[in-house]
C-alpha atoms as a PDB file:
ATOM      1  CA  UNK A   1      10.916 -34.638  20.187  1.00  0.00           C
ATOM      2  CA  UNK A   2       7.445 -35.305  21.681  1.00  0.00           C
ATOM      3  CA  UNK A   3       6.709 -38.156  23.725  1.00  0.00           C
ATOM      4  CA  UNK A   4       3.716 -39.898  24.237  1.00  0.00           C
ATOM      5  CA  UNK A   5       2.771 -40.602  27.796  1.00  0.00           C
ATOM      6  CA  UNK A   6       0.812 -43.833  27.023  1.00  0.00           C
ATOM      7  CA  UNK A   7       3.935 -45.825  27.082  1.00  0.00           C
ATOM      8  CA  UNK A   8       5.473 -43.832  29.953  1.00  0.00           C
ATOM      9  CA  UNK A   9       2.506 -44.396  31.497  1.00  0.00           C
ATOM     10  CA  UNK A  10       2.262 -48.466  31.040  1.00  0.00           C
ATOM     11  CA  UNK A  11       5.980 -48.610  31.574  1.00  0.00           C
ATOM     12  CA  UNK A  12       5.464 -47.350  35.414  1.00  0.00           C
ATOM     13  CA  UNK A  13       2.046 -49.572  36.051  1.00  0.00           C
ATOM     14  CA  UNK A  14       4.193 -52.421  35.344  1.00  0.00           C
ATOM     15  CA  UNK A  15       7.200 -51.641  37.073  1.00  0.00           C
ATOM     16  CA  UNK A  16       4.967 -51.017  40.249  1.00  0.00           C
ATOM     17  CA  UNK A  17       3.230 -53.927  39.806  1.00  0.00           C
ATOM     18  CA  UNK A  18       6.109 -56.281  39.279  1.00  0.00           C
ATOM     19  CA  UNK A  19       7.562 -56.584  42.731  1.00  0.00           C
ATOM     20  CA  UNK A  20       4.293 -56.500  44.037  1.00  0.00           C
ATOM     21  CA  UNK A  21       3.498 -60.106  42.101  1.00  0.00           C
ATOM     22  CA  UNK A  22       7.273 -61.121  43.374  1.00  0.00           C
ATOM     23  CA  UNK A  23       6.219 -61.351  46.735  1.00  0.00           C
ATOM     24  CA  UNK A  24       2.678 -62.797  46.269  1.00  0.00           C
ATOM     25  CA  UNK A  25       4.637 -65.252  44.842  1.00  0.00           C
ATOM     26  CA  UNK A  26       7.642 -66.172  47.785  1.00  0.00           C
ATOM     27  CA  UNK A  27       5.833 -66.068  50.563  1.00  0.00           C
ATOM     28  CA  UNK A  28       8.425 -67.726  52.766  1.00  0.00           C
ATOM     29  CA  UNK A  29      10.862 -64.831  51.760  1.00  0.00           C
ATOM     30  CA  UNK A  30      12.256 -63.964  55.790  1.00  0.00           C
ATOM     31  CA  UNK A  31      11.401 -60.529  56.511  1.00  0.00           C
ATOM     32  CA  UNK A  32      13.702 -58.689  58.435  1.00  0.00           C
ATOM     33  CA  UNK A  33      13.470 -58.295  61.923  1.00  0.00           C
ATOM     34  CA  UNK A  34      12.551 -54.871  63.776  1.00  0.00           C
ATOM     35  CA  UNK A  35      15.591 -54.860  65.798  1.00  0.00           C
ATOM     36  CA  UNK A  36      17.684 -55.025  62.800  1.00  0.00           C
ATOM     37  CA  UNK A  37      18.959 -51.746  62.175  1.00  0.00           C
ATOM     38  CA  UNK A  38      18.196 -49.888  58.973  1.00  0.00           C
ATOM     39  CA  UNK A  39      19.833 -47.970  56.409  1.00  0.00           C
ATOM     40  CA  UNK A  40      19.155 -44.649  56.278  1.00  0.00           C
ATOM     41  CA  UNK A  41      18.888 -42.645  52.887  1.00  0.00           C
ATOM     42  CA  UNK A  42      21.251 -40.466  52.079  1.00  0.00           C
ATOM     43  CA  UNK A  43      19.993 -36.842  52.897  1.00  0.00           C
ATOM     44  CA  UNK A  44      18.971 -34.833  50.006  1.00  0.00           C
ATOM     45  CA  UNK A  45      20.882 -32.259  48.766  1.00  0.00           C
ATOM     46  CA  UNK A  46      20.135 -28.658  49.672  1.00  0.00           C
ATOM     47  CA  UNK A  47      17.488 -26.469  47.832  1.00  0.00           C
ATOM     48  CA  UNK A  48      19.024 -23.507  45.653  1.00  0.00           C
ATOM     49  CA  UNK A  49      18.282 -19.988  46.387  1.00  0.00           C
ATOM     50  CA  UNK A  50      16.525 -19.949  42.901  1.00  0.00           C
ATOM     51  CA  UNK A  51      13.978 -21.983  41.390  1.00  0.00           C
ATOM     52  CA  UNK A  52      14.287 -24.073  38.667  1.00  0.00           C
ATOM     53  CA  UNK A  53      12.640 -24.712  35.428  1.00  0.00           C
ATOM     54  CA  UNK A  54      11.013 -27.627  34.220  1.00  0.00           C
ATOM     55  CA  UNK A  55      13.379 -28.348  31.651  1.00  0.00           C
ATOM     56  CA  UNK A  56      16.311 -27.345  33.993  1.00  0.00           C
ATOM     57  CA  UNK A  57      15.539 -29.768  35.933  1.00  0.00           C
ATOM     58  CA  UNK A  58      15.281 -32.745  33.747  1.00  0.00           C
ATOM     59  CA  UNK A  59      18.792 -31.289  32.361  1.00  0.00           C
ATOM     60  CA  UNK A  60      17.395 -30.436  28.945  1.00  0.00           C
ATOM     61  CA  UNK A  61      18.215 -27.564  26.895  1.00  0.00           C
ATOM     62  CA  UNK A  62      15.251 -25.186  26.671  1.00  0.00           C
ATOM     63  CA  UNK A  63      15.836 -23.892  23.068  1.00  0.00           C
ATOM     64  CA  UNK A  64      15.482 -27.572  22.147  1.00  0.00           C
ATOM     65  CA  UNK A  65      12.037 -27.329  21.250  1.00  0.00           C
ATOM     66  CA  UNK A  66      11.595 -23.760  20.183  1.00  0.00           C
ATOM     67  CA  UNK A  67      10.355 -24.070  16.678  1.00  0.00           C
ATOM     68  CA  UNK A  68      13.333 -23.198  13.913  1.00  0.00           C
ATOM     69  CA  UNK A  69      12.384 -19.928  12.373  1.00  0.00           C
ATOM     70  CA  UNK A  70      14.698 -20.262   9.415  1.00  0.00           C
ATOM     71  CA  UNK A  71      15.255 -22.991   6.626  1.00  0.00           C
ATOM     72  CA  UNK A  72      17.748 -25.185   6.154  1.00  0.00           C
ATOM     73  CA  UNK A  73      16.408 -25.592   2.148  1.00  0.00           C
ATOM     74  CA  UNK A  74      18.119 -25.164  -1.235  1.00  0.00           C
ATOM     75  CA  UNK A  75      16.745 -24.379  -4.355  1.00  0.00           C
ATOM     76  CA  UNK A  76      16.948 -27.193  -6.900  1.00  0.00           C
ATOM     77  CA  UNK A  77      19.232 -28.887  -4.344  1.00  0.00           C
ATOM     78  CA  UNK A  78      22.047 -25.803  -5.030  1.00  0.00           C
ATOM     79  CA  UNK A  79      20.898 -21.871  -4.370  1.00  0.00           C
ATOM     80  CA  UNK A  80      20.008 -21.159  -0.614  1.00  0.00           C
ATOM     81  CA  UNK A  81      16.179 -20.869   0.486  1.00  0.00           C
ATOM     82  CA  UNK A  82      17.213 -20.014   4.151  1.00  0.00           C
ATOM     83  CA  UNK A  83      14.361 -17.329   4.437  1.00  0.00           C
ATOM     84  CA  UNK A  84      11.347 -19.702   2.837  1.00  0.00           C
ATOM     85  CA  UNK A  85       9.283 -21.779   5.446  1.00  0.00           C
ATOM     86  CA  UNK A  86       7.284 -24.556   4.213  1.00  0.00           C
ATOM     87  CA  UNK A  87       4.027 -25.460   6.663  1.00  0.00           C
ATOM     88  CA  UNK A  88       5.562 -22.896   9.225  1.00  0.00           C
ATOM     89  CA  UNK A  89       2.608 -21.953  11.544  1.00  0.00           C
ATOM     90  CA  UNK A  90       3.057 -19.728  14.176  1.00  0.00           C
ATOM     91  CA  UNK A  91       6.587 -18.654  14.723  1.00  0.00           C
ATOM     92  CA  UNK A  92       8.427 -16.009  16.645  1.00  0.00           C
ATOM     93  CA  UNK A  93       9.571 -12.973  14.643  1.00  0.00           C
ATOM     94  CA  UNK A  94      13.749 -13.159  14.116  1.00  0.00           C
ATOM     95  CA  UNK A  95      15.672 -10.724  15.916  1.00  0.00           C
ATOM     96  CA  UNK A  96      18.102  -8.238  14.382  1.00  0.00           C
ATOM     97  CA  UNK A  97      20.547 -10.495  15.100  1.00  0.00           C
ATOM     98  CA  UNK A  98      18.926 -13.413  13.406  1.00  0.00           C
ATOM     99  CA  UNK A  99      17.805 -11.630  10.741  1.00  0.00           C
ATOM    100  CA  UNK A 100      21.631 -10.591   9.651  1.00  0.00           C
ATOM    101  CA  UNK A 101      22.595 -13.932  10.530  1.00  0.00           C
ATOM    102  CA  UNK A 102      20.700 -15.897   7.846  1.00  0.00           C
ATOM    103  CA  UNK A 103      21.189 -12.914   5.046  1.00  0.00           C
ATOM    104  CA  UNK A 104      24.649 -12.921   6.082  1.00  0.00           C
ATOM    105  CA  UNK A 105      24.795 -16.794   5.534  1.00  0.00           C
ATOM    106  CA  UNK A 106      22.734 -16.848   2.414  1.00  0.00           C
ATOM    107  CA  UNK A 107      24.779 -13.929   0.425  1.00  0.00           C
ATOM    108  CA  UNK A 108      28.495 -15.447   1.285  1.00  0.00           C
ATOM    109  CA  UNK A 109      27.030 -19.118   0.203  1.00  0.00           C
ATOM    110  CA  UNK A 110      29.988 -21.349  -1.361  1.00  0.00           C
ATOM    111  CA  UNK A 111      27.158 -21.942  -4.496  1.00  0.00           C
ATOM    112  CA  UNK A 112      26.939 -18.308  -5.259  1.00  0.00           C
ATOM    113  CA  UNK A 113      30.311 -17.851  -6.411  1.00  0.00           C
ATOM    114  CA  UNK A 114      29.713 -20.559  -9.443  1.00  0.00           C
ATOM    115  CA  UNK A 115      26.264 -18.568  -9.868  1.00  0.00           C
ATOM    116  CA  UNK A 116      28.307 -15.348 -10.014  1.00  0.00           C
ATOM    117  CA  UNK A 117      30.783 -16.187 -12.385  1.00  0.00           C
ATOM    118  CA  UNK A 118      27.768 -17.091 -14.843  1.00  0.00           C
ATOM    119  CA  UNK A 119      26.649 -14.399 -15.062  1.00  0.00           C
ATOM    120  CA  UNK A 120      29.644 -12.250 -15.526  1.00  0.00           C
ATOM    121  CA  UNK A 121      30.509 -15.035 -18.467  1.00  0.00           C
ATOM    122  CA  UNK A 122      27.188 -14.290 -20.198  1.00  0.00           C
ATOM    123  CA  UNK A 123      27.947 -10.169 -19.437  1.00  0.00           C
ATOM    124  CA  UNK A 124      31.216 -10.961 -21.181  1.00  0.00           C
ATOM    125  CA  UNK A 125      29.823 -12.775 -23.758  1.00  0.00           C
ATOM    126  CA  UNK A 126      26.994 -10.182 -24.801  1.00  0.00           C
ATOM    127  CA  UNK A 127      29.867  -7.205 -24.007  1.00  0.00           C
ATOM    128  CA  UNK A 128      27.478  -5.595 -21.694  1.00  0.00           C
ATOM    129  CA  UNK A 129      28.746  -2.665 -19.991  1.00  0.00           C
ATOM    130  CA  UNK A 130      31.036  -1.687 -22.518  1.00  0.00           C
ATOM    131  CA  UNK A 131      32.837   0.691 -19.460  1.00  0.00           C
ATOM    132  CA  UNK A 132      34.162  -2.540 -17.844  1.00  0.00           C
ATOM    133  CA  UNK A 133      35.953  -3.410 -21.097  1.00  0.00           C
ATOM    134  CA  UNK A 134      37.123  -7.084 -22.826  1.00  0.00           C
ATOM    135  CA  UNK A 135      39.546  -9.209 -20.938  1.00  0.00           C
ATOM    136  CA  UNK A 136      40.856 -10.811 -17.809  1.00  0.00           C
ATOM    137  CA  UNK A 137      40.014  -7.143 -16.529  1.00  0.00           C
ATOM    138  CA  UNK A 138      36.641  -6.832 -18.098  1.00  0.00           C
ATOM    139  CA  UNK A 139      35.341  -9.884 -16.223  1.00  0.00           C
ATOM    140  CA  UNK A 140      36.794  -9.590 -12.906  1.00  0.00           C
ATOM    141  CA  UNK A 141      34.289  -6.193 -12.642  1.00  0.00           C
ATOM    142  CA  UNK A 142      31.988  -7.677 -13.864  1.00  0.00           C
ATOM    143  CA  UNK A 143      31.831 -10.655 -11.663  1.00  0.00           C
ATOM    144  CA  UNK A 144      32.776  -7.815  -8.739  1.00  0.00           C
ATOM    145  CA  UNK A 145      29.631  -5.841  -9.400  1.00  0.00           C
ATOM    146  CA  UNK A 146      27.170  -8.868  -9.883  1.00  0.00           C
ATOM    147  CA  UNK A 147      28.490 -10.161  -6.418  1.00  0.00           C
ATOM    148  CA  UNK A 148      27.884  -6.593  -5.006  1.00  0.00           C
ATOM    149  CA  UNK A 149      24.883  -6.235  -6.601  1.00  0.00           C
ATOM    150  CA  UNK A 150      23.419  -9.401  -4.892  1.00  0.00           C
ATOM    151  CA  UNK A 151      25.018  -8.570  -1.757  1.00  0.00           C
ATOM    152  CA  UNK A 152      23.522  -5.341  -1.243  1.00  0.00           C
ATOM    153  CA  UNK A 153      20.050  -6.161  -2.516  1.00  0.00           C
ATOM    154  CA  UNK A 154      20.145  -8.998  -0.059  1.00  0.00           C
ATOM    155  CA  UNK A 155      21.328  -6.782   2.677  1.00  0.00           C
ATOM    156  CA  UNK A 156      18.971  -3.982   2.310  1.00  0.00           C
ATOM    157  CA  UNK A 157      15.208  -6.219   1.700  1.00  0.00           C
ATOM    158  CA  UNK A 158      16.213  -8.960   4.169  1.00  0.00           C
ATOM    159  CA  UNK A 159      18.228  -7.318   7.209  1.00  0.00           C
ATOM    160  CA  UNK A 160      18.848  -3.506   7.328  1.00  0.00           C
ATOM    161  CA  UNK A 161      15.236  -2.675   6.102  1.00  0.00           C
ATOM    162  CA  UNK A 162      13.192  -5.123   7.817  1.00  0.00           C
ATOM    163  CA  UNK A 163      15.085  -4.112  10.944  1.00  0.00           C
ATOM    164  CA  UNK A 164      14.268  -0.499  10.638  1.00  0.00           C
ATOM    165  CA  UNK A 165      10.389  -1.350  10.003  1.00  0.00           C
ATOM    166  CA  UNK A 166      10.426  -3.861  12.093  1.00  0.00           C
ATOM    167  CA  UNK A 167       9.373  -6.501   8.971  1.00  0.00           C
ATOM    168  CA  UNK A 168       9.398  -9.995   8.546  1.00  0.00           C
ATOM    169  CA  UNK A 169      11.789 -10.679   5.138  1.00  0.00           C
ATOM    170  CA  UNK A 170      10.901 -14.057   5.642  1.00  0.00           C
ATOM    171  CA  UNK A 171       8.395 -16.037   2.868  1.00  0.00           C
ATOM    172  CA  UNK A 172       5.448 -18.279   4.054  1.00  0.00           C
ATOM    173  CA  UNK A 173       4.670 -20.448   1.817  1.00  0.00           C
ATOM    174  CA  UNK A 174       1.022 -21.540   1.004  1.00  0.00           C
ATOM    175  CA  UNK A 175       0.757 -25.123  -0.126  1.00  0.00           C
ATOM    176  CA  UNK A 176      -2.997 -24.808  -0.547  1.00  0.00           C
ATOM    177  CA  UNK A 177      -5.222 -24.163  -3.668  1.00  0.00           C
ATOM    178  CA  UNK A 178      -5.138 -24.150  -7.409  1.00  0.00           C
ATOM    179  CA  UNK A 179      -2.098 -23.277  -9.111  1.00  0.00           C
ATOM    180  CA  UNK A 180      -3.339 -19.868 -10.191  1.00  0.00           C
ATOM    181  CA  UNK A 181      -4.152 -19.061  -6.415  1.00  0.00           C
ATOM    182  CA  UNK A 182      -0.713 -20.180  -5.381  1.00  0.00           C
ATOM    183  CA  UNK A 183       1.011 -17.959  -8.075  1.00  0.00           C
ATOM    184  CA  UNK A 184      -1.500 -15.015  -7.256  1.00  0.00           C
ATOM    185  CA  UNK A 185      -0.273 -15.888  -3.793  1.00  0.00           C
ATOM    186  CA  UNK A 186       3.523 -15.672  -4.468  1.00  0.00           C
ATOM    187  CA  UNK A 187       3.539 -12.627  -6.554  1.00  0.00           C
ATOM    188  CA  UNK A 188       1.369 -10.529  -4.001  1.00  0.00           C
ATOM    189  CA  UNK A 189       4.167 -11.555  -1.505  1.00  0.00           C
ATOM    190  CA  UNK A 190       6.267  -8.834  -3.207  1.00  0.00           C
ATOM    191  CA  UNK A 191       3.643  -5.964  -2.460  1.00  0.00           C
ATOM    192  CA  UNK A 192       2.581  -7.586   0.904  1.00  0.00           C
ATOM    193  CA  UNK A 193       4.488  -9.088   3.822  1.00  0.00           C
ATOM    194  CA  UNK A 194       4.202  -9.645   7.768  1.00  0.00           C
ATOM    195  CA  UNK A 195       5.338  -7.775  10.143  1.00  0.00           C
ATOM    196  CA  UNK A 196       7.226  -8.550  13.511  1.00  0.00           C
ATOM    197  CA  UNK A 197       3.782  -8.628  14.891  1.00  0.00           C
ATOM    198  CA  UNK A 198       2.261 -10.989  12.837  1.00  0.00           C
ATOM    199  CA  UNK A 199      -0.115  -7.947  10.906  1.00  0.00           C
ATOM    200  CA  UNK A 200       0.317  -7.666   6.963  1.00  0.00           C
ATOM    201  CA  UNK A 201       1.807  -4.368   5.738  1.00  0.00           C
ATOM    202  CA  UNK A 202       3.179  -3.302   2.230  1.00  0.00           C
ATOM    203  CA  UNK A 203       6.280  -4.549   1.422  1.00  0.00           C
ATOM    204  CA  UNK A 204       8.047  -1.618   1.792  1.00  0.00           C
ATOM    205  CA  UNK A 205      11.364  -3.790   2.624  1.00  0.00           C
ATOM    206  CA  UNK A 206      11.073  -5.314  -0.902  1.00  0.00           C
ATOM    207  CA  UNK A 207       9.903  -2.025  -2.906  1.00  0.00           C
ATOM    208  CA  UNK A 208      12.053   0.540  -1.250  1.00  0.00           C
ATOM    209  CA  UNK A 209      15.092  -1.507  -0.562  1.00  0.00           C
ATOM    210  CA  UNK A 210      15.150  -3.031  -4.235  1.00  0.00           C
ATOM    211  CA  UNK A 211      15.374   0.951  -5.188  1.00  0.00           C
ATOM    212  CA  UNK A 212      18.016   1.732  -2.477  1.00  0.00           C
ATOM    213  CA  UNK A 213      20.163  -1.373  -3.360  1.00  0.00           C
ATOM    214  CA  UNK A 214      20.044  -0.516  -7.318  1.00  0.00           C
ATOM    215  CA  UNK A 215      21.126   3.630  -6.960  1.00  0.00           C
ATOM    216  CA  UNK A 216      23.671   2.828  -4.471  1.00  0.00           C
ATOM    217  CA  UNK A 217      25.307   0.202  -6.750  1.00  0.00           C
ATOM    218  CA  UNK A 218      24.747   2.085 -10.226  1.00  0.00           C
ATOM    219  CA  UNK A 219      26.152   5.569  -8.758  1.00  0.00           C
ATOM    220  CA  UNK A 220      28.807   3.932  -7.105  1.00  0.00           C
ATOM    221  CA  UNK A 221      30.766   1.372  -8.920  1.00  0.00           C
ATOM    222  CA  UNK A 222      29.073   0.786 -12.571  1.00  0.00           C
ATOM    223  CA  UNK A 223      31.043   2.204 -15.659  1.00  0.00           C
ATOM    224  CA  UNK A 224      30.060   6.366 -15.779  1.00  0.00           C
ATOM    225  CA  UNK A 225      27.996   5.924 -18.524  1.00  0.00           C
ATOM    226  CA  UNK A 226      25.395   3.552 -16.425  1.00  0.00           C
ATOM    227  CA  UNK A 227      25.125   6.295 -13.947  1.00  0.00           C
ATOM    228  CA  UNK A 228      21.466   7.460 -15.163  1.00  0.00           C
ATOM    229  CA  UNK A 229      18.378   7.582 -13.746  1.00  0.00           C
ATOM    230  CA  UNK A 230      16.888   5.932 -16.303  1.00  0.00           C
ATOM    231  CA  UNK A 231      19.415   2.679 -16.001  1.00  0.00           C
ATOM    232  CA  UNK A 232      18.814   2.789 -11.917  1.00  0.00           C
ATOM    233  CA  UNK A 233      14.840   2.521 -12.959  1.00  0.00           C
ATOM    234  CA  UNK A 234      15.786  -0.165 -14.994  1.00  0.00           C
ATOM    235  CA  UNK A 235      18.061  -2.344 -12.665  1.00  0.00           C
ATOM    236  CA  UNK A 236      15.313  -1.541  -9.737  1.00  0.00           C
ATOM    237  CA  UNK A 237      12.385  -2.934 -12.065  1.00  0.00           C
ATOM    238  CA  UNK A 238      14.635  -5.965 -12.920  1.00  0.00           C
ATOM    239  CA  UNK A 239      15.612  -6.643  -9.201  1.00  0.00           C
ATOM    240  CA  UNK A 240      11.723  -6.556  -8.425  1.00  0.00           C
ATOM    241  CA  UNK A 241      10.984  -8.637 -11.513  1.00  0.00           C
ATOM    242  CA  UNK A 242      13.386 -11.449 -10.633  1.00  0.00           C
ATOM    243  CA  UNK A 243      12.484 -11.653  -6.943  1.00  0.00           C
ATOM    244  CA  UNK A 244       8.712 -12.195  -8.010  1.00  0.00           C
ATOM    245  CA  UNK A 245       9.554 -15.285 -10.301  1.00  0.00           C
ATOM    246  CA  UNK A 246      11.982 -16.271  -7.426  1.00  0.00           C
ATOM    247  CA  UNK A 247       9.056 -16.354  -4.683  1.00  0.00           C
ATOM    248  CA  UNK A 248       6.697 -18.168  -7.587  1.00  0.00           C
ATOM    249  CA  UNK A 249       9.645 -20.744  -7.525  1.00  0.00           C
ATOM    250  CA  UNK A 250       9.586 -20.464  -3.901  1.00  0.00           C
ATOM    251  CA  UNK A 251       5.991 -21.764  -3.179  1.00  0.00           C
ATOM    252  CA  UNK A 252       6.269 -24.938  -5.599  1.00  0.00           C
ATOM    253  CA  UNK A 253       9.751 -26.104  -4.867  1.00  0.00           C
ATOM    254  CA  UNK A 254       8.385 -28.259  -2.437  1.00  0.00           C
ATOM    255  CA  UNK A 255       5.968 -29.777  -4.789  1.00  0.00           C
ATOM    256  CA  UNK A 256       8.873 -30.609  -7.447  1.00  0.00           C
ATOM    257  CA  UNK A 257      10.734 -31.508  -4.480  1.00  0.00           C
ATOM    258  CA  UNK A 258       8.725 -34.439  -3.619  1.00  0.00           C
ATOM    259  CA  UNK A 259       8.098 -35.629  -6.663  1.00  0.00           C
ATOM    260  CA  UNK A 260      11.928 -36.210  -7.362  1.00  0.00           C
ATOM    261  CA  UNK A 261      12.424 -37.549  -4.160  1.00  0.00           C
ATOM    262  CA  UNK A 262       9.480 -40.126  -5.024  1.00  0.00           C
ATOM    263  CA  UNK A 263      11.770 -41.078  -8.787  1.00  0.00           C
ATOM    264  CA  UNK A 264      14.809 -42.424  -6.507  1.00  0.00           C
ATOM    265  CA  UNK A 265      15.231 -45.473  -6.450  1.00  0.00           C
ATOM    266  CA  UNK A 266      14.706 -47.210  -2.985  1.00  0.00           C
ATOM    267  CA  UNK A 267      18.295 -47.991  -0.907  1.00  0.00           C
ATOM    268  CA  UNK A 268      19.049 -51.207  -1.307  1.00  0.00           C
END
């Protein structure tokens, strides 16, 4: 938290002033006499081999104030946004580390199980897959390979890819212009991104990991007759089609955001 130093400032004129106006004020106040022997201060305590900081000194933590490069945010209140940054400025690149943190965080989310099973209800329901079969059976793959699916796409465009290319699988959001800017905005975001060093580059985290994540799950654990190239096209082209309405969702969440916050009522 910033503080001003206008009060800090006033606060230590008038604490030097006060006992200043104390004794204008007592003037019969006995002073004490120079024979009197005085207290001496305590002697200060040794200097350290090592210098210290500023903030080590004032005993504050010096990641306090270095700015948070990931969200805290949900999607309609429910699906994680942990990658999205709203009004984010300049901000230091994530490490590898940080970078498998939040994916890791965002794909093992307590909402995404609900989300999950949803889908594999629908898959049930429209007897997609026909390999997987009817059933108790039929739906526990299913709900299996929609978590793995997920998984590994979010693995592979937000942590093992940008790693290796050294990319930023965060999204910026832009807040700015007319709605058809702000979509045109959004939707580039899938052929464009930032690098570690703060230069634009294709996405190549996006593009090529979307096509990595959908051939390793169709030739690995989809029913045998999936296994073409034709269906991995398919599942890569819907992968990249649903993370471009995701990132238009992305940049005006905030806006529908506010304006439900602004329907509450007020606490009483």
């Amino acid at each position: 938290m910033k503080i001003s130093p206008f009060p800090l400032l006033s606060l230590f004129v008038c604490c030097a002033a006060w006992p200043a106006s104390s004794r204008a004020q007592t003037p019969d106040t006995p002073q004490p006499s120079q024979n009197q022997p005085q207290t001496e201060a305590p002697p200060s305590a040794p200097p350290s081999g090592l210098p210290q900081s500023q903030d080590a000194q004032k005993g504050q933590n010096p990641d306090k104030n270095k700015p948070e490069g990931v969200s805290k945010d949900r999607l309609f209140y429910a699906l994680p946004n942990f990658l999205t940054l709203e009004n984010a400025g300049q901000v230091p690149p994530l490490s590898t580390k940080e970078k498998f943190k939040v994916v890791t965080k965002g794909s093992f989310d307590y909402v995404l199980i609900p989300w999950y099973a949803f889908l594999a209800g629908i898959s049930q329901a429209e007897d997609s897959e026909e390999g997987y079969g009817q059933g108790a059976e039929g739906y526990a793959k299913r709900f299996g390979a929609y978590f793995a699916d997920g998984t590994i796409e979010n693995y592979m465009t937000g942590a093992i890819l940008p790693t290796l290319l050294r990319q930023d699988p965060r999204y910026f959001q832009s807040g700015k212009g007319s709605f058809t800017y702000r979509t045109g905005y959004a939707v580039s975001r899938i052929f464009v991104t930032r690098t570690d060093s703060d230069n634009n580059q294709f996405n190549y985290s996006e593009i090529l990991g979307s096509a990595l994540s959908a051939g390793i799950s169709t030739y690995s654990y989809h029913p045998h007759e999936d296994k073409t190239l034709s269906n991995t096209l398919s599942v890569w082209g819907s992968q990249v089609g649903y993370d471009t309405i995701t990132l238009v969702v992305k940049e005006f969440w905030p806006d529908i955001r506010r304006k439900i916050q602004k329907k509450k009522p007020p606490a009483q």
